[in-house]
N, C-alpha and C. Protein backbone atom coordinates (compact mmCIF):
# COMPACT_ATOMS: atom_id res chain seq x y z
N UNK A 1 46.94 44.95 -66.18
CA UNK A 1 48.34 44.97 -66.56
C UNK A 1 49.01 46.19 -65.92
N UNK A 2 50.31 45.90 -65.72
CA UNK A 2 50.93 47.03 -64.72
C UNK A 2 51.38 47.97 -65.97
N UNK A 3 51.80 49.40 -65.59
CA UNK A 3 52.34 50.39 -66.64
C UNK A 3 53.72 50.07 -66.64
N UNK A 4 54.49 49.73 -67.75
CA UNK A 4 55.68 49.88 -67.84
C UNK A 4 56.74 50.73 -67.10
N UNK A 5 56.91 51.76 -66.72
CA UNK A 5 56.95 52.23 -65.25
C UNK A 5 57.31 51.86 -64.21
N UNK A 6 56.00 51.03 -64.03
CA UNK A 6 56.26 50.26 -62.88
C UNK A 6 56.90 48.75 -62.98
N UNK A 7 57.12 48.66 -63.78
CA UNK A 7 57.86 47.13 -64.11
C UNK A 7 59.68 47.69 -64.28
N UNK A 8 59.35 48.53 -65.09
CA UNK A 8 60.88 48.24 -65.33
C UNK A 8 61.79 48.57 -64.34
N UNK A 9 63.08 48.73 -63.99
CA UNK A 9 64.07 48.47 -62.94
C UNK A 9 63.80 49.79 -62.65
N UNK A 10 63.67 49.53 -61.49
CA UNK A 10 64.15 51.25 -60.37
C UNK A 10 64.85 51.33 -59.73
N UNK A 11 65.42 52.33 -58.89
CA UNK A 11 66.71 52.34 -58.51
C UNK A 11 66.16 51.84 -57.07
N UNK A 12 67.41 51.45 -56.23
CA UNK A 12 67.17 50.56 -54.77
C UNK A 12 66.85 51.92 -54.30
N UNK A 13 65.67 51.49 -53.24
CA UNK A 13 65.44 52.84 -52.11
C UNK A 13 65.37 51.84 -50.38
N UNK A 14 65.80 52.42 -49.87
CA UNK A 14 66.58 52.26 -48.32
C UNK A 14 65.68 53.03 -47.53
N UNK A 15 65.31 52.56 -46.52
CA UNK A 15 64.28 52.80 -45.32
C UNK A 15 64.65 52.43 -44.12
N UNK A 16 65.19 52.85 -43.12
CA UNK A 16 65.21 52.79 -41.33
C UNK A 16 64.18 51.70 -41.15
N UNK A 17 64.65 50.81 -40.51
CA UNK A 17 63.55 49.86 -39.66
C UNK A 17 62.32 51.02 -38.96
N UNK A 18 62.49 51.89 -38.87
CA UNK A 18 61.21 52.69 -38.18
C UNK A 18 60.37 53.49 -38.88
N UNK A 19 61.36 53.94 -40.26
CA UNK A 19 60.44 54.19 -41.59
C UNK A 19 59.63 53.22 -41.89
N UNK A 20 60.28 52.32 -42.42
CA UNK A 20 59.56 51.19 -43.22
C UNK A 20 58.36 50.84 -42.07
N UNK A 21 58.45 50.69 -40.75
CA UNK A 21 57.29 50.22 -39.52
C UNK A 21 56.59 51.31 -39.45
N UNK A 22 56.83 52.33 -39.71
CA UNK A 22 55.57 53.56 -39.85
C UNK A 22 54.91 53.77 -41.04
N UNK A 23 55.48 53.59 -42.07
CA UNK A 23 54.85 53.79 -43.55
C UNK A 23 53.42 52.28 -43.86
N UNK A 24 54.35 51.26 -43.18
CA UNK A 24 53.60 50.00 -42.88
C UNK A 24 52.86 49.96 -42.46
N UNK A 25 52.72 50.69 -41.16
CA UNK A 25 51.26 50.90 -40.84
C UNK A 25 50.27 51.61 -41.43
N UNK A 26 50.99 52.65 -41.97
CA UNK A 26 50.00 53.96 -42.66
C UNK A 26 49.13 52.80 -43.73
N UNK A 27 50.18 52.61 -44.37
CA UNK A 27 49.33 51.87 -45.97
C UNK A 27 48.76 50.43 -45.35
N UNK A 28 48.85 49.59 -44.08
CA UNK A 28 48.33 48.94 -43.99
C UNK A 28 47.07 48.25 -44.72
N UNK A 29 45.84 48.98 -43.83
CA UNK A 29 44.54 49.14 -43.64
C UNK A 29 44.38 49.64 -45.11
N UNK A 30 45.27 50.29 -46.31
CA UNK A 30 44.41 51.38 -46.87
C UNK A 30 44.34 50.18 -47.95
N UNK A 31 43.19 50.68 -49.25
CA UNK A 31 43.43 50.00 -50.49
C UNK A 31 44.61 50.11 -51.34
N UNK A 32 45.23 49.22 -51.91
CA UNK A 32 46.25 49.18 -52.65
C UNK A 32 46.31 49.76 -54.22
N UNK A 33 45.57 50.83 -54.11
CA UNK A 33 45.39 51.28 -55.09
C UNK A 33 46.05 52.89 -55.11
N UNK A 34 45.87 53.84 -56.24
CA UNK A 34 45.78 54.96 -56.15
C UNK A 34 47.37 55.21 -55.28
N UNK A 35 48.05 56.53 -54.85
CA UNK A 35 49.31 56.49 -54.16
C UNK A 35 49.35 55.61 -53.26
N UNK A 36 48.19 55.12 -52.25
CA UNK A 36 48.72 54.04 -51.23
C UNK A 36 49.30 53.00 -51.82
N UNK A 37 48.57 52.75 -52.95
CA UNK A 37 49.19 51.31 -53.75
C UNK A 37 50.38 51.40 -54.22
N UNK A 38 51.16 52.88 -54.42
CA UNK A 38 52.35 53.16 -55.17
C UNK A 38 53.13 52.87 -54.10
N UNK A 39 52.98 53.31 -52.74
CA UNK A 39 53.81 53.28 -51.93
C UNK A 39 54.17 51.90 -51.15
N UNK A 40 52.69 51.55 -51.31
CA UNK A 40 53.15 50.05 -51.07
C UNK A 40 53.84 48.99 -51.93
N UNK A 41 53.94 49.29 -53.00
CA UNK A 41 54.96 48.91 -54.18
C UNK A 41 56.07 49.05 -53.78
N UNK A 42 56.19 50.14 -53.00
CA UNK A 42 57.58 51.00 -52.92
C UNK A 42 58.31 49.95 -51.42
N UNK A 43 57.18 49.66 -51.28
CA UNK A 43 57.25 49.23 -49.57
C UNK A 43 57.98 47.62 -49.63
N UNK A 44 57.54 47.00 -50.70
CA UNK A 44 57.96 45.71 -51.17
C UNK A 44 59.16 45.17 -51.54
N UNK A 45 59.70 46.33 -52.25
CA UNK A 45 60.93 46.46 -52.84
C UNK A 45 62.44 47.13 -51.93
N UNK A 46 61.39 47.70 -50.91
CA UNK A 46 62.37 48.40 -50.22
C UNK A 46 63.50 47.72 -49.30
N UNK A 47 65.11 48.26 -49.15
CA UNK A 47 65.89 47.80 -48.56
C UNK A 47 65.82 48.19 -47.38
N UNK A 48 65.83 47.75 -46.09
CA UNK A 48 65.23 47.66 -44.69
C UNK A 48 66.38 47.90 -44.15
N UNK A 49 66.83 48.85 -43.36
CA UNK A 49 68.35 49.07 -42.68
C UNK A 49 68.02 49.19 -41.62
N UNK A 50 68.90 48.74 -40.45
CA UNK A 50 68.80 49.06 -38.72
C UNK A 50 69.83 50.36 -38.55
N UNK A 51 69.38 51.15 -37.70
CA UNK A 51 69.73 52.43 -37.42
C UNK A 51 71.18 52.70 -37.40
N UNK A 52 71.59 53.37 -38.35
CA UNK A 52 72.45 53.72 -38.61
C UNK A 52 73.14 53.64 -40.16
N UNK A 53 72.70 52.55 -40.47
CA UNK A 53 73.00 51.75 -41.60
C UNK A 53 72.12 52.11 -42.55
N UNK A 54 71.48 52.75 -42.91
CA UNK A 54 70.94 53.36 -44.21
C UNK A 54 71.81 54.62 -44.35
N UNK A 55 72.19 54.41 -45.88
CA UNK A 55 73.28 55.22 -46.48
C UNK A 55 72.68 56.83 -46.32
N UNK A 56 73.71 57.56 -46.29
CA UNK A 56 73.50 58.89 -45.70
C UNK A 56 72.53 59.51 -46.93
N UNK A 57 72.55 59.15 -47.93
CA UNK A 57 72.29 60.12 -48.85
C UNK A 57 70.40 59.57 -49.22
N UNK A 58 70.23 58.77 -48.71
CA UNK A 58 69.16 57.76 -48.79
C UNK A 58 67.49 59.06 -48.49
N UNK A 59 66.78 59.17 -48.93
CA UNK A 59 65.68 60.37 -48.04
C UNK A 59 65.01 59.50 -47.69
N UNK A 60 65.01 59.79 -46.50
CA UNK A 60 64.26 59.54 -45.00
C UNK A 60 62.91 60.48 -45.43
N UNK A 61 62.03 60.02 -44.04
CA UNK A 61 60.55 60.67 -43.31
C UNK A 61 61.40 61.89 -42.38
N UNK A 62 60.61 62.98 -42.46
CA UNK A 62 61.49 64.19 -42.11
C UNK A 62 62.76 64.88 -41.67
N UNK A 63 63.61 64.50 -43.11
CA UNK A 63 64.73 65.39 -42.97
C UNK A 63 64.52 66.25 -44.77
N UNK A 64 64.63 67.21 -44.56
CA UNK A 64 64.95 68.09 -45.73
C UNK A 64 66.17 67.38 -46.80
N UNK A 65 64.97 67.72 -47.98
CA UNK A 65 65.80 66.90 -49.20
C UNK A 65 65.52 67.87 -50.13
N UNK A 66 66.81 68.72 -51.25
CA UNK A 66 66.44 69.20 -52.60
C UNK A 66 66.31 68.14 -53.46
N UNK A 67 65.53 67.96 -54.53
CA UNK A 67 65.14 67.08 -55.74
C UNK A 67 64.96 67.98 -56.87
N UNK A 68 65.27 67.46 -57.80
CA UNK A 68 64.46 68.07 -58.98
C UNK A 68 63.08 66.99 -59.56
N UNK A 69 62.63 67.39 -60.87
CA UNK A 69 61.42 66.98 -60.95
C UNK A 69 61.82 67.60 -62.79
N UNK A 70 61.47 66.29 -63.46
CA UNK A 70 61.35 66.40 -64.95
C UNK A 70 60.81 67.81 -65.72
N UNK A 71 59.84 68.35 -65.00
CA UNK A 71 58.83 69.34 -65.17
C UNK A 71 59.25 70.75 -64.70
N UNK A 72 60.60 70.54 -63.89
CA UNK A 72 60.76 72.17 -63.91
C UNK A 72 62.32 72.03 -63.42
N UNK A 73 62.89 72.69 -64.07
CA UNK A 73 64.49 72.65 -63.79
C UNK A 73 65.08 73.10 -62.45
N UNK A 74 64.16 73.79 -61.78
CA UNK A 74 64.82 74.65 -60.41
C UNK A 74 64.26 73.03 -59.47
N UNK A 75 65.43 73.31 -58.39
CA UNK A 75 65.51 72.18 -57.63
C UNK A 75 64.39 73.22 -56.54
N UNK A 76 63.40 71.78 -55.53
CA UNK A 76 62.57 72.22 -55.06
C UNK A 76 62.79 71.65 -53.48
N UNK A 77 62.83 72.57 -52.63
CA UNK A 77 63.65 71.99 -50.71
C UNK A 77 62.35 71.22 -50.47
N UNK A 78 62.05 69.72 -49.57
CA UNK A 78 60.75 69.61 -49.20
C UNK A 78 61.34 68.96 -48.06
N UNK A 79 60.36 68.36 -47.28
CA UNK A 79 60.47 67.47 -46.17
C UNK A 79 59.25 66.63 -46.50
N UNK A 80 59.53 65.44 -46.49
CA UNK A 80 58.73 64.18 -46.59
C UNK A 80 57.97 64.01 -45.36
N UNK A 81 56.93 63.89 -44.98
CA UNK A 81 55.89 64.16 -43.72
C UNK A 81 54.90 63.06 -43.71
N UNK A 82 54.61 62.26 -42.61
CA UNK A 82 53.18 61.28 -42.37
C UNK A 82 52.05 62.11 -42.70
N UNK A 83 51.28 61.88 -43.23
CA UNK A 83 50.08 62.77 -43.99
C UNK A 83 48.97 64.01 -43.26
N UNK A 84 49.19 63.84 -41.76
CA UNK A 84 48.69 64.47 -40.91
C UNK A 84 49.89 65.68 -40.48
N UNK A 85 51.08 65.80 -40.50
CA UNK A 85 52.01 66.70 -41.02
C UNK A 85 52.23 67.59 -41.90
N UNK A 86 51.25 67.00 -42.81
CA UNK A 86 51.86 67.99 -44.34
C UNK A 86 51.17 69.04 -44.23
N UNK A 87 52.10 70.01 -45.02
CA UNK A 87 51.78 71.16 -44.94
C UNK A 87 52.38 72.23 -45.84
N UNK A 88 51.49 72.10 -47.50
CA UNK A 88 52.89 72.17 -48.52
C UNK A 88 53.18 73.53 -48.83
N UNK A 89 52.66 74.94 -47.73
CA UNK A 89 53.12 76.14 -47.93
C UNK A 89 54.49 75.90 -47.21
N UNK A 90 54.93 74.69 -46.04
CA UNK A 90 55.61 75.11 -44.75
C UNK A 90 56.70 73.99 -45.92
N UNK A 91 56.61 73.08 -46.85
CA UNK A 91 56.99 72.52 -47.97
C UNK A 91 57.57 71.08 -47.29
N UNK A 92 55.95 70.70 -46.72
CA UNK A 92 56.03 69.67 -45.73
C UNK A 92 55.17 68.68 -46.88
N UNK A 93 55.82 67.44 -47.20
CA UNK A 93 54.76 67.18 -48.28
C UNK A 93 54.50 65.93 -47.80
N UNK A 94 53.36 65.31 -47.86
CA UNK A 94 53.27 64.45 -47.49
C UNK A 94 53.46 62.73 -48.73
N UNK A 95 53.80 61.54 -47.63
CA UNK A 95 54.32 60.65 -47.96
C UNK A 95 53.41 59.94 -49.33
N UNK A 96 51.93 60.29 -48.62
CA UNK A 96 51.05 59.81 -49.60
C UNK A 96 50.81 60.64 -51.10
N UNK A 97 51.96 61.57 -51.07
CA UNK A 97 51.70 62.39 -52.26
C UNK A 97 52.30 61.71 -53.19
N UNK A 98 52.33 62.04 -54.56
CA UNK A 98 53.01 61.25 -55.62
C UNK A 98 54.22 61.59 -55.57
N UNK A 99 54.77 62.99 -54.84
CA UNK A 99 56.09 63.35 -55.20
C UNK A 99 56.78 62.55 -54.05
N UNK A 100 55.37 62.65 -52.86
CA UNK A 100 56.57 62.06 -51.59
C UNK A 100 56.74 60.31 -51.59
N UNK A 101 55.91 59.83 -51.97
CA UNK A 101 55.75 58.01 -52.57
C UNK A 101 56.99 57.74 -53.17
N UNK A 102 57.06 59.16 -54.55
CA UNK A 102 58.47 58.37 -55.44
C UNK A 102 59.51 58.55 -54.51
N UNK A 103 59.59 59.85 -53.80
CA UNK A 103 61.62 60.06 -53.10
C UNK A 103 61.63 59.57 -52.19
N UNK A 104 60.78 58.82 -51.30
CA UNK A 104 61.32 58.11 -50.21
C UNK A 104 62.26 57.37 -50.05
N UNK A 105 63.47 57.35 -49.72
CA UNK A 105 64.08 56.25 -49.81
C UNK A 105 65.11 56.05 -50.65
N UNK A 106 64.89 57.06 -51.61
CA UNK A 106 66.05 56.86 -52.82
C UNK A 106 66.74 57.91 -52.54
N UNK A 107 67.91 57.76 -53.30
CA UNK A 107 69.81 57.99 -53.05
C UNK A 107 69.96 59.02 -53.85
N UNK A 108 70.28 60.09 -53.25
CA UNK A 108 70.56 61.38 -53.75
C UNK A 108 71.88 60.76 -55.62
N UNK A 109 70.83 61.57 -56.28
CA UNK A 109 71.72 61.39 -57.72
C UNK A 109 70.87 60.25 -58.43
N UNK A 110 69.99 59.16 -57.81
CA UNK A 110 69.47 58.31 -58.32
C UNK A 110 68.17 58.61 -58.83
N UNK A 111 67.55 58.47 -60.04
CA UNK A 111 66.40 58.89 -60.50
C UNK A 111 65.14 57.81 -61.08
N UNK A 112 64.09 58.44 -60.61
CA UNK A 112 63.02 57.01 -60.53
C UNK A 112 62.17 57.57 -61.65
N UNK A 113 61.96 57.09 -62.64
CA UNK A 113 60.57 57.50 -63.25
C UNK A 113 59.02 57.22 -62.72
N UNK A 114 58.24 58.19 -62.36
CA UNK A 114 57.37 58.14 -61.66
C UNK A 114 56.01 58.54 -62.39
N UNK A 115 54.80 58.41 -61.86
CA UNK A 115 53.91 58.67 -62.47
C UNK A 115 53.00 60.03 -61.56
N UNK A 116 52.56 61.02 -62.22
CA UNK A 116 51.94 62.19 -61.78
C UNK A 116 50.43 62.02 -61.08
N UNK A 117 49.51 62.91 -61.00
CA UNK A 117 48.22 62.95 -60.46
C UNK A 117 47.15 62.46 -61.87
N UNK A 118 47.70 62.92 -62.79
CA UNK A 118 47.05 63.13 -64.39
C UNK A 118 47.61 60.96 -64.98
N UNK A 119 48.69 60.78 -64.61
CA UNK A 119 49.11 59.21 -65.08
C UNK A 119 50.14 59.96 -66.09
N UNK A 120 50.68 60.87 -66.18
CA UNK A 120 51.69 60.93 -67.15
C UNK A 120 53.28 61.00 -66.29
N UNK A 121 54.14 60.09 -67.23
CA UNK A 121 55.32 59.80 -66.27
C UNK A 121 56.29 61.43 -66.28
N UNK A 122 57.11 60.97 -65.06
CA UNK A 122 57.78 62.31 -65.01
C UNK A 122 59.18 61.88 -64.07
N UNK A 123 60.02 62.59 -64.48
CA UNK A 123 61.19 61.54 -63.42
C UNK A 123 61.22 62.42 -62.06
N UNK A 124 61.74 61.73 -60.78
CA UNK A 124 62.15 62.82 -59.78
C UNK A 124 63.43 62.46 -59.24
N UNK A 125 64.38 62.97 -58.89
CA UNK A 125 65.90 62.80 -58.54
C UNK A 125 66.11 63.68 -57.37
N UNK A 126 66.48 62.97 -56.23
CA UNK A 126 66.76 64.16 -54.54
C UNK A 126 68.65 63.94 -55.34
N UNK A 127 68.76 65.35 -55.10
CA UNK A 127 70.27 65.91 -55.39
C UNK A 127 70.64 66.27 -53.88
N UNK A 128 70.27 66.22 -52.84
CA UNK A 128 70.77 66.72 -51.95
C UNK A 128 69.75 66.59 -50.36
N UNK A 129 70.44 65.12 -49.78
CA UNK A 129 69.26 65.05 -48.42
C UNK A 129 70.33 66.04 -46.93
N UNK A 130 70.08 66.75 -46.52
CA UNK A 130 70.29 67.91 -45.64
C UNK A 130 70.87 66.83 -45.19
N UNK A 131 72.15 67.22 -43.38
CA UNK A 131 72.18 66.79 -42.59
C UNK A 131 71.50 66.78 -41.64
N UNK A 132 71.50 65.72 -40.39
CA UNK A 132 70.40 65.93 -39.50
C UNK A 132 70.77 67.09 -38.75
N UNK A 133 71.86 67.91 -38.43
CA UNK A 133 72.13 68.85 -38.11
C UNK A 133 71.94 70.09 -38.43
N UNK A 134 71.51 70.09 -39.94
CA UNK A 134 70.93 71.62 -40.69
C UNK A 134 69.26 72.10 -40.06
N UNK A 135 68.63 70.35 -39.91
CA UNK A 135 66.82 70.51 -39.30
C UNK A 135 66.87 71.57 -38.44
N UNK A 136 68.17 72.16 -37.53
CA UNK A 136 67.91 73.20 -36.28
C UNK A 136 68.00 74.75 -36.86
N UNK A 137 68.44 74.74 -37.87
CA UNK A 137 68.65 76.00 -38.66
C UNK A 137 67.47 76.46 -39.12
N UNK A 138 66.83 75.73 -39.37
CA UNK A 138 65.19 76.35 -40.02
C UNK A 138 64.04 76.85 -38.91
């Protein structure tokens, strides 16, 4: 039986035709279990946009996004990363993480209830995906 969680309505999350074809491959091959399985959940549901056309506020695969997180009130900067990228001193996190599975894709202000490393739910909300123009500042 699925966790309630995962059944009940989540908010739409939006993916680049080249997101969604890279994440697709990643979770391909893997078992559908454990975060690959979350993400491939994520992958099912997801709204598929051709370039340009995914709404600005939408978090993408590496552009800098603030979020908060149920568990601690200070908003936290990350970049969402293919798993061979990550690098979570440089606050490169990767896709297959639980934090990076839930924000992919979802719309700054929109909040997903998600599930942790432990199975206890926790919400996460991106308040703020950078422009692609800020990536040169860092």
């Amino acid at each position: 039986m699925t966790p309630a969680s995962a059944t009940s309505a989540r908010p739409d999350i939006f993916l680049s035709d080249n997101d969604f074809d890279a994440l697709s491959r990643l979770v391909g091959d893997m078992p559908g279990e454990g975060v690959a399985g979350l993400l491939q959940q994520e992958l099912e549901r997801a709204i598929v946009c051709a370039p340009g056309d995914r709404p600005s506020g939408a978090a993408p695969l590496h552009r800098w996004l603030h979020y908060i997180d149920s568990r601690s009130p200070e908003p936290r900067r990350i970049q969402i990363v293919l798993p061979h990228q990550a690098d979570i001193d440089a606050g490169k996190v990767s896709v297959l993480s639980h934090v990076g599975a839930g924000l992919i894709g979802l719309v700054e202000g929109h909040t997903i209830a998600w599930t942790d490393p432990s199975g206890a739910e926790r919400s996460l909300t991106p308040v703020m995906v950078e422009d692609p123009e800020d990536l040169s500042q860092d």
